[in-house]
Protein backbone atom coordinates (compact mmCIF):
# COMPACT_ATOMS: atom_id res chain seq x y z
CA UNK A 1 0.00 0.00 0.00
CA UNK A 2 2.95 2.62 0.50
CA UNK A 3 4.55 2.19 -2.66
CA UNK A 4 1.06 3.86 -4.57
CA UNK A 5 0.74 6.41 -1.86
CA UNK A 6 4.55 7.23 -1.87
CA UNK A 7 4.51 7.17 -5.69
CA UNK A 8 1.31 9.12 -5.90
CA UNK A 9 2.74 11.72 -3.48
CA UNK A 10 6.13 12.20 -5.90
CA UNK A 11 4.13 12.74 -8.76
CA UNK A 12 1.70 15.28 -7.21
CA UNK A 13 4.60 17.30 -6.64
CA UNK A 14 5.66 18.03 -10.17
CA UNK A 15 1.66 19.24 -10.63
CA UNK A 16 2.71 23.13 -9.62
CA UNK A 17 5.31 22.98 -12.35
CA UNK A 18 3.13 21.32 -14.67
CA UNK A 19 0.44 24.16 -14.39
CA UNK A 20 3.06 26.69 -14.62
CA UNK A 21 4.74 25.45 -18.17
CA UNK A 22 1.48 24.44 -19.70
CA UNK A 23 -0.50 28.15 -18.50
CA UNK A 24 2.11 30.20 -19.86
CA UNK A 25 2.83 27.89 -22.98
CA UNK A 26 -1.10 28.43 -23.77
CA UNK A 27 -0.57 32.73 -23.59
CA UNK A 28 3.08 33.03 -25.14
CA UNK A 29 4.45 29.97 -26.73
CA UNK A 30 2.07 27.74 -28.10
CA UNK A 31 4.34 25.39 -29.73
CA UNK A 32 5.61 21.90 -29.47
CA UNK A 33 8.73 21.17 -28.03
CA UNK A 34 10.78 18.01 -27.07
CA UNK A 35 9.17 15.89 -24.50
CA UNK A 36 12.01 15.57 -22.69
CA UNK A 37 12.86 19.34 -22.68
CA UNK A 38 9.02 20.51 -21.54
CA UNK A 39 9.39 17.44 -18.66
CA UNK A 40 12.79 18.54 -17.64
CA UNK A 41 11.20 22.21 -17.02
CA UNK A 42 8.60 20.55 -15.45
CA UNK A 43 10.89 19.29 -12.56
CA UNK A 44 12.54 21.96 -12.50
CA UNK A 45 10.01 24.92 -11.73
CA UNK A 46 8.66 22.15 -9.28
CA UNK A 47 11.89 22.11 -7.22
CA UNK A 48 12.07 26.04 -7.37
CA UNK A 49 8.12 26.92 -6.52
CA UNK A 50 8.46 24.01 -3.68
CA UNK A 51 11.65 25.26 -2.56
CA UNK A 52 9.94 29.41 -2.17
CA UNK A 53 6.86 27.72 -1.02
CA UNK A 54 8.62 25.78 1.49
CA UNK A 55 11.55 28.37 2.97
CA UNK A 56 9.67 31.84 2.61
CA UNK A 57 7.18 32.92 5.18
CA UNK A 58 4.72 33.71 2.74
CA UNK A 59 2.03 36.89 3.97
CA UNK A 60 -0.39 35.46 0.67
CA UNK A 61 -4.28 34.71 1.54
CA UNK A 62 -4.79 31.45 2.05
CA UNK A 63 -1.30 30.13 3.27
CA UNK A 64 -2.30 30.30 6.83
CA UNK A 65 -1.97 26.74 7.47
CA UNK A 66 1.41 26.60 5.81
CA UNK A 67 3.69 25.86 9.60
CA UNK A 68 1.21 23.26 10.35
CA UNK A 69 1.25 21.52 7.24
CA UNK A 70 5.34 21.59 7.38
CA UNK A 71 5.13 20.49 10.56
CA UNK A 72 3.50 17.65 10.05
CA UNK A 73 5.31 16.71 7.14
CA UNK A 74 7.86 17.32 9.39
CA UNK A 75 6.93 14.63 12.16
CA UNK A 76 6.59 11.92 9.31
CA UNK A 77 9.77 11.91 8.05
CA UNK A 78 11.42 12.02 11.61
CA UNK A 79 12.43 8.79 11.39
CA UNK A 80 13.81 8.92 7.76
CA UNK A 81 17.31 10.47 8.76
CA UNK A 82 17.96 6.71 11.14
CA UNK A 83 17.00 4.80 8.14
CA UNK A 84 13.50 3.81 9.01
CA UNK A 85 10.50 4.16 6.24
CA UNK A 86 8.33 7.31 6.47
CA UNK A 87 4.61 6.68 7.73
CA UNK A 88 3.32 7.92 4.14
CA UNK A 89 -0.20 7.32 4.90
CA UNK A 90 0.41 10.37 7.64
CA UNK A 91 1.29 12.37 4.73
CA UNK A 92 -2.10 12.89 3.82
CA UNK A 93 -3.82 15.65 6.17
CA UNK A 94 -5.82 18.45 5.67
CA UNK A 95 -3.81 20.62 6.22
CA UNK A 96 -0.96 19.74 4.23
CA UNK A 97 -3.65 19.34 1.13
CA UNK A 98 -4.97 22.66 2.06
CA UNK A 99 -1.24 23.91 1.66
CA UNK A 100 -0.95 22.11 -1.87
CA UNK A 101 -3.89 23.72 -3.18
CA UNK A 102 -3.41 26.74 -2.49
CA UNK A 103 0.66 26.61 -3.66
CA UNK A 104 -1.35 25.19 -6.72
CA UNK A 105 -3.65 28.10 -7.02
CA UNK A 106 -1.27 30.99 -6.40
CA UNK A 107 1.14 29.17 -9.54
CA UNK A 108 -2.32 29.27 -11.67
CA UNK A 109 -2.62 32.64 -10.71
CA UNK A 110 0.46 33.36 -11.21
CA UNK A 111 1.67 32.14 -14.54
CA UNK A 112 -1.89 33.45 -16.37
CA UNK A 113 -0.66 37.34 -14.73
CA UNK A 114 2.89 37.13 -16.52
CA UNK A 115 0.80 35.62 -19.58
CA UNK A 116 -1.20 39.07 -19.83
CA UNK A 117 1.89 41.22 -18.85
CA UNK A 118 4.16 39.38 -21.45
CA UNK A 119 1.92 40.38 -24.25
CA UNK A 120 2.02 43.95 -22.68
CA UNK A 121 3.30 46.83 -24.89
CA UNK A 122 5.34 48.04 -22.27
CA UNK A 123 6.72 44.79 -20.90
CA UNK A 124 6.98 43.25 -24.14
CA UNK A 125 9.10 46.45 -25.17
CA UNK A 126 11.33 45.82 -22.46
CA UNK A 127 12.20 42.21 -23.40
CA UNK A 128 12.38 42.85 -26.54
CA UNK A 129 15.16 45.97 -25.88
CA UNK A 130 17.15 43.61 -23.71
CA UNK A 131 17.05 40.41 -26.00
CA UNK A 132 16.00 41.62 -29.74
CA UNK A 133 13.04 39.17 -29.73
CA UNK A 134 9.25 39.86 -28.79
CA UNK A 135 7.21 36.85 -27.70
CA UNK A 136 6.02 35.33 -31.25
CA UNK A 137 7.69 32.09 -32.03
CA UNK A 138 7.64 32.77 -35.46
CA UNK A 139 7.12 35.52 -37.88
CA UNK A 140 3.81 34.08 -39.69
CA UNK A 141 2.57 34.10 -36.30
CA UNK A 142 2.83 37.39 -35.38
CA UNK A 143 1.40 38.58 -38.66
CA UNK A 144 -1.54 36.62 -38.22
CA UNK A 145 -2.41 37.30 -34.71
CA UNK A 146 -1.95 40.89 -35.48
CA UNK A 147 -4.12 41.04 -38.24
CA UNK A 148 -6.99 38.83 -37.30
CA UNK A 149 -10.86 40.19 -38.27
CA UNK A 150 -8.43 42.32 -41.36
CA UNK A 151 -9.26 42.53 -44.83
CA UNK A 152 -6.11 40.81 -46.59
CA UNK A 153 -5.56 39.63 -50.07
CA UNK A 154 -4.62 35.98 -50.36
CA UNK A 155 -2.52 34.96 -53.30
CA UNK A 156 -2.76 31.09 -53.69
CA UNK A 157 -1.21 29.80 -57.55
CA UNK A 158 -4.73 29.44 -58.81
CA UNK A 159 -6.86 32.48 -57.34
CA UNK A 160 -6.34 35.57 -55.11
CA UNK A 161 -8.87 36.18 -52.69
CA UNK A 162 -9.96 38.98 -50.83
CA UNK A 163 -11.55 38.55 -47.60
CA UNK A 164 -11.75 39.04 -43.57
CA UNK A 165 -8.84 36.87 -41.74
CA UNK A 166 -11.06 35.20 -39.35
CA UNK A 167 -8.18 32.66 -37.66
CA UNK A 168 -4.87 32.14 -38.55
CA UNK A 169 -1.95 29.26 -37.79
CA UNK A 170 -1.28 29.75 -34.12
CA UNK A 171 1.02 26.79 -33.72
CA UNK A 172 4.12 25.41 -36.45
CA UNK A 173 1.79 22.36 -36.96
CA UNK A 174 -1.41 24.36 -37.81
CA UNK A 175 -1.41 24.28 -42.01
CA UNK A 176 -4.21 26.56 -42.49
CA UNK A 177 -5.92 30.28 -42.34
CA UNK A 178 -9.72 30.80 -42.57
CA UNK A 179 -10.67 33.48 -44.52
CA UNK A 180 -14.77 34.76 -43.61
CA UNK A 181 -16.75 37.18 -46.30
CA UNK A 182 -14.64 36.55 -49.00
CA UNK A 183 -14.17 37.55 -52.90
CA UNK A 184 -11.91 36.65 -55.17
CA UNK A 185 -9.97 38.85 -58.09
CA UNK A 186 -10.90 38.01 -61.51
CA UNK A 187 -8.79 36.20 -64.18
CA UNK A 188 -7.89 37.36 -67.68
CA UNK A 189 -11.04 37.14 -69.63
CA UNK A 190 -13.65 36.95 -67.35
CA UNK A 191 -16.37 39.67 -66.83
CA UNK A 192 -18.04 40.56 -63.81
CA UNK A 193 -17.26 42.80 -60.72
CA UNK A 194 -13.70 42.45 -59.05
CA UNK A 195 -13.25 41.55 -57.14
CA UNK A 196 -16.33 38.81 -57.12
CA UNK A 197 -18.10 37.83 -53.78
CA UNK A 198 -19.01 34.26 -53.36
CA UNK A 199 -22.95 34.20 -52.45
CA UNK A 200 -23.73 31.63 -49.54
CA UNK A 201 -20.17 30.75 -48.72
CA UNK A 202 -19.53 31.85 -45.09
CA UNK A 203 -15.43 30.82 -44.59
CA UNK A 204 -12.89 29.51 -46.99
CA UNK A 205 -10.19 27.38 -45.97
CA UNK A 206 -7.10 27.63 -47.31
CA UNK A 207 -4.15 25.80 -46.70
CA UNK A 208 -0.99 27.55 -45.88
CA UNK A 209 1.31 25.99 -47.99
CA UNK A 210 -0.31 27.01 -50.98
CA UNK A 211 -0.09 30.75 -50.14
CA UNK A 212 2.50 32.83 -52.09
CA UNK A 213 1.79 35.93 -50.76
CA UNK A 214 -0.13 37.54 -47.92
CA UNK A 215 -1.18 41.19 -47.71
CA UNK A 216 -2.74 43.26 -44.69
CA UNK A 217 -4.77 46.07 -46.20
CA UNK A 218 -3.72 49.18 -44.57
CA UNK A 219 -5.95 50.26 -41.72
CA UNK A 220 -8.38 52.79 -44.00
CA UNK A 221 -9.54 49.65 -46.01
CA UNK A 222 -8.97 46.90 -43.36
CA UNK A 223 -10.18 47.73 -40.01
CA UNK A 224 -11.47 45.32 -37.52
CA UNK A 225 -15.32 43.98 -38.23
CA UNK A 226 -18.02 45.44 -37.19
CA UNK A 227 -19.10 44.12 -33.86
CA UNK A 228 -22.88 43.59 -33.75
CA UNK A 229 -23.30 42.03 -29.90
CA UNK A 230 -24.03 44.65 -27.36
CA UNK A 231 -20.53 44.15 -25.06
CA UNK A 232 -18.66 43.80 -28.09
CA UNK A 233 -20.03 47.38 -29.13
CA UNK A 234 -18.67 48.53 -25.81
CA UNK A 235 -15.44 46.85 -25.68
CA UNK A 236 -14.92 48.26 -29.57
CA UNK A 237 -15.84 51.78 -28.73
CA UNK A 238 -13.30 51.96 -25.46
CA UNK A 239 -10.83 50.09 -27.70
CA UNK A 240 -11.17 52.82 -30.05
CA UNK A 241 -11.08 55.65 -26.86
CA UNK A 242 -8.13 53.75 -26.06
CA UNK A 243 -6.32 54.43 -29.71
CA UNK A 244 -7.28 58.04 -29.94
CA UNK A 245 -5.69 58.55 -26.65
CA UNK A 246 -2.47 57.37 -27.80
């Protein structure tokens, strides 16, 4: 029975890390690494957040049951240093998961704070002055998330569209861009008005690969959709407070 408890115990410690990597990966990175790599920094922001968790007297809400919870761990291992087996079963109080959760929580709350301050102009700027690189992984990246609910022309080797980006490749294994209200430029020889909407087609889907060329209208003939849902009205018309103010 102590070999599951003890085994469950050694893995629950690595959860703190494991939120940690995978919140911040989901605001900043987003892309696949080596296993091996992403479990080695794993382990290694567990050590370091159970190491401050453990040695600083921490002022935070809800750490109030931190000495008791130490303590106890405390009194199970203190027959480990004469070679005898810790009572793991003791392991398991309230208070010590009371302290887990909340060293849990605080990492959660953490890690999704530097997420929103990493993509922050003035943060971002910083970085970016010290090291020469902003927080895109990759250049297509950074063009799409900027321009997202843009009018951009498409060039693929058979047509060119023109349409709204509506979602872009936000990882290196994503192959495809949705374009939403889209037209496309006419060829040599054919009549009509160009560019040409499509009638009853809502998104294309086009796969990266094919793409030769990708242009962001300018911000007279591209800006952002027209948001039709009451809080989106609001949240457009302080964005745009927001811009003048600038």
């Amino acid at each position: 029975m102590e070999d599951p408890i003890k085994l469950g115990l050694y893995v629950l410690l690595l959860l703190p890390g494991f939120i940690l990597v995978q919140t911040r990966e989901y605001h900043v990175l987003r892309e696949k690494r080596p296993q091996f790599e992403k479990t080695l920094e794993i382990l290694l922001w567990s050590a370091a957040i159970w190491m401050v968790a453990c040695t600083i007297p921490w002022s935070w809400p809800f750490f109030g049951r931190r000495s008791l919870a130490l303590g106890q761990v405390q009194d199970a291992f203190r027959y480990f240093a004469q070679g005898a087996s810790p009572d793991w079963p003791e392991l398991l109080t309230v208070a010590a998961a009371f302290f887990f959760v909340s060293v849990c929580a605080w990492v959660f709350v953490a890690a999704n704070l530097w997420g929103y301050l990493r993509k922050g102009r003035w943060v971002n700027g910083l970085i970016r002055f010290v090291s020469g690189r902003d927080w895109y992984h990759s250049v297509a990246l950074k063009f799409f998330d900027q321009n997202v609910d843009r009018i951009v022309i498409v060039q693929t080797p058979n047509v060119r569209y023109l349409g709204t980006l509506h979602s872009g490749p936000d990882t290196k294994d994503d192959p495809y861009l949705i374009l939403s209200e889209v037209a496309y430029f006419l060829k040599p020889g054919e009549t009509g008005p160009n560019p040409k909407p499509l009638p009853g087609v809502r998104w294309v889907l086009i796969k990266f690969s094919d793409i030769s060329e990708v242009q962001a209208l300018a911000s007279e003939a591209g800006e952002p959709a027209q948001v039709t849902w009451w809080p989106g009205k609001v949240l457009d018309r302080i964005s745009q407070l927001w811009r003048m103010g600038e």
